[in-house]
PDB file of N, CA and C in Angstrom:
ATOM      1  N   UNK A   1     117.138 122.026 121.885  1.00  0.00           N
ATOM      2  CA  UNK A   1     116.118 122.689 122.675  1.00  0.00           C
ATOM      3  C   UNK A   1     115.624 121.737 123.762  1.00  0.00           C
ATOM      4  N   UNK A   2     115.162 122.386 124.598  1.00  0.00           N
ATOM      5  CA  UNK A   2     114.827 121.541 125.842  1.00  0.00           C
ATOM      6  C   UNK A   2     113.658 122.057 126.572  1.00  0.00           C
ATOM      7  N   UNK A   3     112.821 122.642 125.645  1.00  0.00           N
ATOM      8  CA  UNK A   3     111.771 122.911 126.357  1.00  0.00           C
ATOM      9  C   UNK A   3     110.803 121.817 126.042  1.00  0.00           C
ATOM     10  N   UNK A   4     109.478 121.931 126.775  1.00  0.00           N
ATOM     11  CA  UNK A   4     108.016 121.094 126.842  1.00  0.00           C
ATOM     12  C   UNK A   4     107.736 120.591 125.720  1.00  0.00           C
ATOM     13  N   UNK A   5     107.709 121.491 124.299  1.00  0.00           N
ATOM     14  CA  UNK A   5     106.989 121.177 123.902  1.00  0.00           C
ATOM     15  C   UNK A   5     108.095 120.210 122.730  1.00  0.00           C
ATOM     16  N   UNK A   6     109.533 120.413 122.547  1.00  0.00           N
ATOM     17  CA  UNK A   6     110.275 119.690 122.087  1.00  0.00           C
ATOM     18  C   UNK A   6     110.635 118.210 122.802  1.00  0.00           C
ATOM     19  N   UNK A   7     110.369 118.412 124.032  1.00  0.00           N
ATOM     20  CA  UNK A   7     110.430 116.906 124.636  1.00  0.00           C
ATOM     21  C   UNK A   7     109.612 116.268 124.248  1.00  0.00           C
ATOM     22  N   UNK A   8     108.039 116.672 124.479  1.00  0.00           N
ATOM     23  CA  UNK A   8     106.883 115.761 123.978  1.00  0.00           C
ATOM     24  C   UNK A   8     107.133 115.498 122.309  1.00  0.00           C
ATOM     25  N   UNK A   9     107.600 116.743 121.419  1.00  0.00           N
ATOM     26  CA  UNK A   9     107.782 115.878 120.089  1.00  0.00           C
ATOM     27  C   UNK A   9     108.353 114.577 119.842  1.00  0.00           C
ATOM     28  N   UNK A  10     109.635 114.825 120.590  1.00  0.00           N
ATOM     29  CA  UNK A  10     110.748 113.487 120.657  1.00  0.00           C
ATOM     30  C   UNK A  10     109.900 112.218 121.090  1.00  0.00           C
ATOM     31  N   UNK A  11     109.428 112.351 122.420  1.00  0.00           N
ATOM     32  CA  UNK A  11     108.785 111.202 122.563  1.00  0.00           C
ATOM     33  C   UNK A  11     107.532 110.356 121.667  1.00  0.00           C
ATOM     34  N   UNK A  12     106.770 111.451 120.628  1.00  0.00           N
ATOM     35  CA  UNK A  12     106.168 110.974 120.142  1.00  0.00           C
ATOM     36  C   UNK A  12     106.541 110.629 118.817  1.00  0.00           C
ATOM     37  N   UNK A  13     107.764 110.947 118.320  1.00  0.00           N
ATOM     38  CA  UNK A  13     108.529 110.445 117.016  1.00  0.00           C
ATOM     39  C   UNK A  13     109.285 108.879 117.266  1.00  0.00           C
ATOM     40  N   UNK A  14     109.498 108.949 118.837  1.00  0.00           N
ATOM     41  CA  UNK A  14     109.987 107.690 119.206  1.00  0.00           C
ATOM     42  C   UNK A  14     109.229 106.632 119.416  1.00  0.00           C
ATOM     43  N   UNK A  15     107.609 107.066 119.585  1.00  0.00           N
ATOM     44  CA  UNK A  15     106.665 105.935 119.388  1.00  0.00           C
ATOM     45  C   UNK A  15     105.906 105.636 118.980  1.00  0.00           C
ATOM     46  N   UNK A  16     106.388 106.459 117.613  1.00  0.00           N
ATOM     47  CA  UNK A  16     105.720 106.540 116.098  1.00  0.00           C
ATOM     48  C   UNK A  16     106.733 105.643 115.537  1.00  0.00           C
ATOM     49  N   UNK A  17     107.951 105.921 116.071  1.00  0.00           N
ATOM     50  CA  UNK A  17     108.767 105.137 115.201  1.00  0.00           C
ATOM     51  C   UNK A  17     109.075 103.143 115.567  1.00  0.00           C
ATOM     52  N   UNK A  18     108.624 103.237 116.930  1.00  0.00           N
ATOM     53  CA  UNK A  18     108.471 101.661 117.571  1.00  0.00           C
ATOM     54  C   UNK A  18     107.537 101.049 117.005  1.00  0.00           C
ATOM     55  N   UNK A  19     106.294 101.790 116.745  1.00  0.00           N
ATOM     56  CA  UNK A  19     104.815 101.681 116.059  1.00  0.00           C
ATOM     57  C   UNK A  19     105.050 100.949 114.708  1.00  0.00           C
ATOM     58  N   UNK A  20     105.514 101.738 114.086  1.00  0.00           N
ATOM     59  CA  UNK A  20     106.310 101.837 112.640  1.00  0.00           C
ATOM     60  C   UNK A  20     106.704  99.754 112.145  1.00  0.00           C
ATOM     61  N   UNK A  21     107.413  99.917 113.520  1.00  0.00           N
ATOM     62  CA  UNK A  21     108.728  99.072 113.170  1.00  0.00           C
ATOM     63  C   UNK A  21     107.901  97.245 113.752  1.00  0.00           C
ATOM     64  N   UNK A  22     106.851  97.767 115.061  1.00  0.00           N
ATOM     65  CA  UNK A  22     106.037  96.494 115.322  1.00  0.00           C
ATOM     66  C   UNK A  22     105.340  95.727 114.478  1.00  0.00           C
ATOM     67  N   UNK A  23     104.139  97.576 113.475  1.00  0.00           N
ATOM     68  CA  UNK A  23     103.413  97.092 112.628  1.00  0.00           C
ATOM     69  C   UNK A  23     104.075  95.858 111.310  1.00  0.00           C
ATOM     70  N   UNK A  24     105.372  96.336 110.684  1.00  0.00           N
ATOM     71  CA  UNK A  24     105.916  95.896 109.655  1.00  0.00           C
ATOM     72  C   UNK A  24     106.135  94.233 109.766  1.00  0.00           C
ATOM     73  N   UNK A  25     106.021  93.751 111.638  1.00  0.00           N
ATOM     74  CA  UNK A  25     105.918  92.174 111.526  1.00  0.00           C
ATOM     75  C   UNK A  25     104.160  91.593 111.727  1.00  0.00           C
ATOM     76  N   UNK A  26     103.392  92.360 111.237  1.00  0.00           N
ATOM     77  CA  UNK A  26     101.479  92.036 111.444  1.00  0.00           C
ATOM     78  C   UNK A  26     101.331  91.470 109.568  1.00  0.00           C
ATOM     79  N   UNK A  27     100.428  91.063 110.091  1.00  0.00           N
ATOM     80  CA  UNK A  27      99.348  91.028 108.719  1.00  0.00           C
ATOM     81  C   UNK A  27      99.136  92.177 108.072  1.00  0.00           C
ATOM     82  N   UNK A  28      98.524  92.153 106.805  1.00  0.00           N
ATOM     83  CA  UNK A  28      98.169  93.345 106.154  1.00  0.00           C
ATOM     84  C   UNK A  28      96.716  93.798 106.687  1.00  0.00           C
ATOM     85  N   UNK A  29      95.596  93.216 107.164  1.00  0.00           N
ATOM     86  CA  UNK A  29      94.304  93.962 108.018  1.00  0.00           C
ATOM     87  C   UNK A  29      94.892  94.076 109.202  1.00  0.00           C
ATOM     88  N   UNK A  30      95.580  93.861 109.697  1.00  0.00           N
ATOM     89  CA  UNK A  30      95.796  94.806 111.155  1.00  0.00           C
ATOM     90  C   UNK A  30      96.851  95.765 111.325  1.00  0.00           C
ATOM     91  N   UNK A  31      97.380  95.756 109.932  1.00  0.00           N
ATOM     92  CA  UNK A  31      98.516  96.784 109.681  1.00  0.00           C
ATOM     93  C   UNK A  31      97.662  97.704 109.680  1.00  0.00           C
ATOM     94  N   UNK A  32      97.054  97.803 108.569  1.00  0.00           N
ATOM     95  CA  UNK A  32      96.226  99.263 107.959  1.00  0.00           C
ATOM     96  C   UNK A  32      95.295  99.648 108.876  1.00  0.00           C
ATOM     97  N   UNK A  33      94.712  98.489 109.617  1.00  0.00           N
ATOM     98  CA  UNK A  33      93.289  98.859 110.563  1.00  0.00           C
ATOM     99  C   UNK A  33      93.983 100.190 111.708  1.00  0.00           C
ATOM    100  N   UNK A  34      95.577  99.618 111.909  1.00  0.00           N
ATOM    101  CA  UNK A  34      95.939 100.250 113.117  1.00  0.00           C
ATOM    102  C   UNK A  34      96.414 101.614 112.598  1.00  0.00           C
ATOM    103  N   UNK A  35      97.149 101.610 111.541  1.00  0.00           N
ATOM    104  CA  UNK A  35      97.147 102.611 110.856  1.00  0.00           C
ATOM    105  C   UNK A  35      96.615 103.807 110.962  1.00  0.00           C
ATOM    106  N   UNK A  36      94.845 103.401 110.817  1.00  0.00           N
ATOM    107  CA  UNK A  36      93.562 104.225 110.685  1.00  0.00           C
ATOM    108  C   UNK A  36      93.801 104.545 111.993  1.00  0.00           C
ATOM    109  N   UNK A  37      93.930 104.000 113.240  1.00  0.00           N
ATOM    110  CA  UNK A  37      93.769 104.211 114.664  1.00  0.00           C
ATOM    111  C   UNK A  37      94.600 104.548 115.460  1.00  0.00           C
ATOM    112  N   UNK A  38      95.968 104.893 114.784  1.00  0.00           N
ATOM    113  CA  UNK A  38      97.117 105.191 115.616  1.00  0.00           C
ATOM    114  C   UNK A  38      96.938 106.115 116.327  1.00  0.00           C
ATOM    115  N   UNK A  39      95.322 107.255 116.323  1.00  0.00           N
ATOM    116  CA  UNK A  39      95.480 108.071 117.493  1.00  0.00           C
ATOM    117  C   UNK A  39      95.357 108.040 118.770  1.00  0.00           C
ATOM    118  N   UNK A  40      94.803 106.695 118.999  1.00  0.00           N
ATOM    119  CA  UNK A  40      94.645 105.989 120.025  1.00  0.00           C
ATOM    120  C   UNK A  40      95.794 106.171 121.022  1.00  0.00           C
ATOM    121  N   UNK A  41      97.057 106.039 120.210  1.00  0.00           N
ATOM    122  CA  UNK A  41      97.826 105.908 120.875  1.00  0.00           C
ATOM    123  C   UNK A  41      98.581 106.929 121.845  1.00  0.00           C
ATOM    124  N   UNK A  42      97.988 108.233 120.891  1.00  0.00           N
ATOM    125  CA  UNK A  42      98.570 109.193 121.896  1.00  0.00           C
ATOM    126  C   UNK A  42      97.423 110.016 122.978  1.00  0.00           C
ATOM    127  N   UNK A  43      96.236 109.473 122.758  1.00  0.00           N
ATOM    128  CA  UNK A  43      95.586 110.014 123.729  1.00  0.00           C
ATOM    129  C   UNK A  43      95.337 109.256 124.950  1.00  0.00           C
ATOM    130  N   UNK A  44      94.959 110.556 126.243  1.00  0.00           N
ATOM    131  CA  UNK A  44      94.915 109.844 127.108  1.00  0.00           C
ATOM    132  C   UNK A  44      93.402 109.016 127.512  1.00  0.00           C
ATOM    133  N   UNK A  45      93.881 107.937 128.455  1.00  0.00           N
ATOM    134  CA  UNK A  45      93.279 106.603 128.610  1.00  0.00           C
ATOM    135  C   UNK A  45      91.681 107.227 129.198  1.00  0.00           C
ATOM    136  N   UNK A  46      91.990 107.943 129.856  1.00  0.00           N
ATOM    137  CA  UNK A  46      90.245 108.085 130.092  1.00  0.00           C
ATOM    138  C   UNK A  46      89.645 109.244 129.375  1.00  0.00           C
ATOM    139  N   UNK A  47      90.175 109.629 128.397  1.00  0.00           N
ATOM    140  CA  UNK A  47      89.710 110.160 127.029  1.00  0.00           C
ATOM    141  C   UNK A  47      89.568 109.448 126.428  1.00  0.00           C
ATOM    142  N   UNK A  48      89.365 107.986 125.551  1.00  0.00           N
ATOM    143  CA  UNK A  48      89.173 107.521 125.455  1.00  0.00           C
ATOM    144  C   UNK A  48      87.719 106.237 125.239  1.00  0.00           C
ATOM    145  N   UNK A  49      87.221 106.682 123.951  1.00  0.00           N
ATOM    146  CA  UNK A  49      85.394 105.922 123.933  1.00  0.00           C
ATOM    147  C   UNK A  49      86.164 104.509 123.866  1.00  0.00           C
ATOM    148  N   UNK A  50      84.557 103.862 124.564  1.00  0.00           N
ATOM    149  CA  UNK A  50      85.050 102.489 124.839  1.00  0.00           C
ATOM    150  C   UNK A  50      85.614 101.705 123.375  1.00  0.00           C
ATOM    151  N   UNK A  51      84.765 102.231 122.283  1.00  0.00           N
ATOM    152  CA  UNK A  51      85.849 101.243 121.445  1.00  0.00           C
ATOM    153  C   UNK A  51      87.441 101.470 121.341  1.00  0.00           C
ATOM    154  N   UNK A  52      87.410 102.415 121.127  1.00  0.00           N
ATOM    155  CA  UNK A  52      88.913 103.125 121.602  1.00  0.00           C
ATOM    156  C   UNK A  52      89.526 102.390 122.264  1.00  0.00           C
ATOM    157  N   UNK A  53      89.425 102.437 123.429  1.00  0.00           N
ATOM    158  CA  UNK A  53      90.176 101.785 124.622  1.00  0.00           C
ATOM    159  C   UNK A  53      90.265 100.118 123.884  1.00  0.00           C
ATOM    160  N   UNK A  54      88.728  99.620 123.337  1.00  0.00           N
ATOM    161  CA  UNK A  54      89.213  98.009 122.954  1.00  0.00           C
ATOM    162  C   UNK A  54      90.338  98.355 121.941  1.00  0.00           C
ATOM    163  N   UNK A  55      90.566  98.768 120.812  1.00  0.00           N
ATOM    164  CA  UNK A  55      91.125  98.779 119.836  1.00  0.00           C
ATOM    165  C   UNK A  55      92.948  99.298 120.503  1.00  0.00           C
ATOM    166  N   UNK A  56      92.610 100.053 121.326  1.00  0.00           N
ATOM    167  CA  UNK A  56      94.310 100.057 122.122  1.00  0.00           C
ATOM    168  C   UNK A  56      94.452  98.864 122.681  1.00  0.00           C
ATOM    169  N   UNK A  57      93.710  98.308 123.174  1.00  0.00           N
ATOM    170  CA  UNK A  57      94.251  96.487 124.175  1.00  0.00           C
ATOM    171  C   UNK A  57      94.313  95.902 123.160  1.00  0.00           C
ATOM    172  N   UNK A  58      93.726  95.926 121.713  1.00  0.00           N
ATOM    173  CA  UNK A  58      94.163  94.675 120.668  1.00  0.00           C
ATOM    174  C   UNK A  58      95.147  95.189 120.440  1.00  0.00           C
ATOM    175  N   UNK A  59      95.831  96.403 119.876  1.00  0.00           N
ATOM    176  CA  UNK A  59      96.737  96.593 118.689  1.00  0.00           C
ATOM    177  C   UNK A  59      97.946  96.125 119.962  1.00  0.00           C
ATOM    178  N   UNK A  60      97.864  96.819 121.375  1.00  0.00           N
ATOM    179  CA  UNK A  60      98.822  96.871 122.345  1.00  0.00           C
ATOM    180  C   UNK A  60      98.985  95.545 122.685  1.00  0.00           C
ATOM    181  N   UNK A  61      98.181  94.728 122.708  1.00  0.00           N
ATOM    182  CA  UNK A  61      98.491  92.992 123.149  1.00  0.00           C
ATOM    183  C   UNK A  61      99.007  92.046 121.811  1.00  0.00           C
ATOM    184  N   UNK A  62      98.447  92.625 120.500  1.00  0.00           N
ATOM    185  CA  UNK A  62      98.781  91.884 119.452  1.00  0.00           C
ATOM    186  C   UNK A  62     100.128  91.414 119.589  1.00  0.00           C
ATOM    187  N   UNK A  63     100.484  90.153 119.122  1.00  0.00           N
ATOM    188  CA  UNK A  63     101.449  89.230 118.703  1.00  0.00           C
ATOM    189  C   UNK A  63     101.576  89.353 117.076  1.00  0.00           C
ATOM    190  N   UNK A  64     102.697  88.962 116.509  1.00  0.00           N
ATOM    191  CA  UNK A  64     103.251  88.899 115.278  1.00  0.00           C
ATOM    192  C   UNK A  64     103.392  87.370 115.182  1.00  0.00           C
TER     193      UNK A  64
END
């Protein structure tokens, strides 16, 4: 299928699944913290309350 709403699934299984695969090299509190917050990730940026937005620049800048 190739409509809208099957494209957007794909893309978001694909960065659920990058998500997935980053978290597994973190610690165990910033595994789970992000866990709790992964919706962050799919909403958009100026939707977004300011903690929100901090908690996307940590999980998104974090190092392993």
């Amino acid at each position: 299928m190739a409509d809208r709403f099957h494209f957007s699934r794909y893309i978001y299984w694909a960065m659920d699944e990058v998500r997935r695969q980053v978290q597994k090299e973190w610690d165990k509190y910033n595994r789970t913290k992000c866990k709790c917050m992964c919706h962050v990730f799919y909403k958009r940026a100026s939707k977004l309350l300011p903690k929100q937005h901090r908690y996307l620049q940590r999980y998104t800048c974090l190092k392993h």
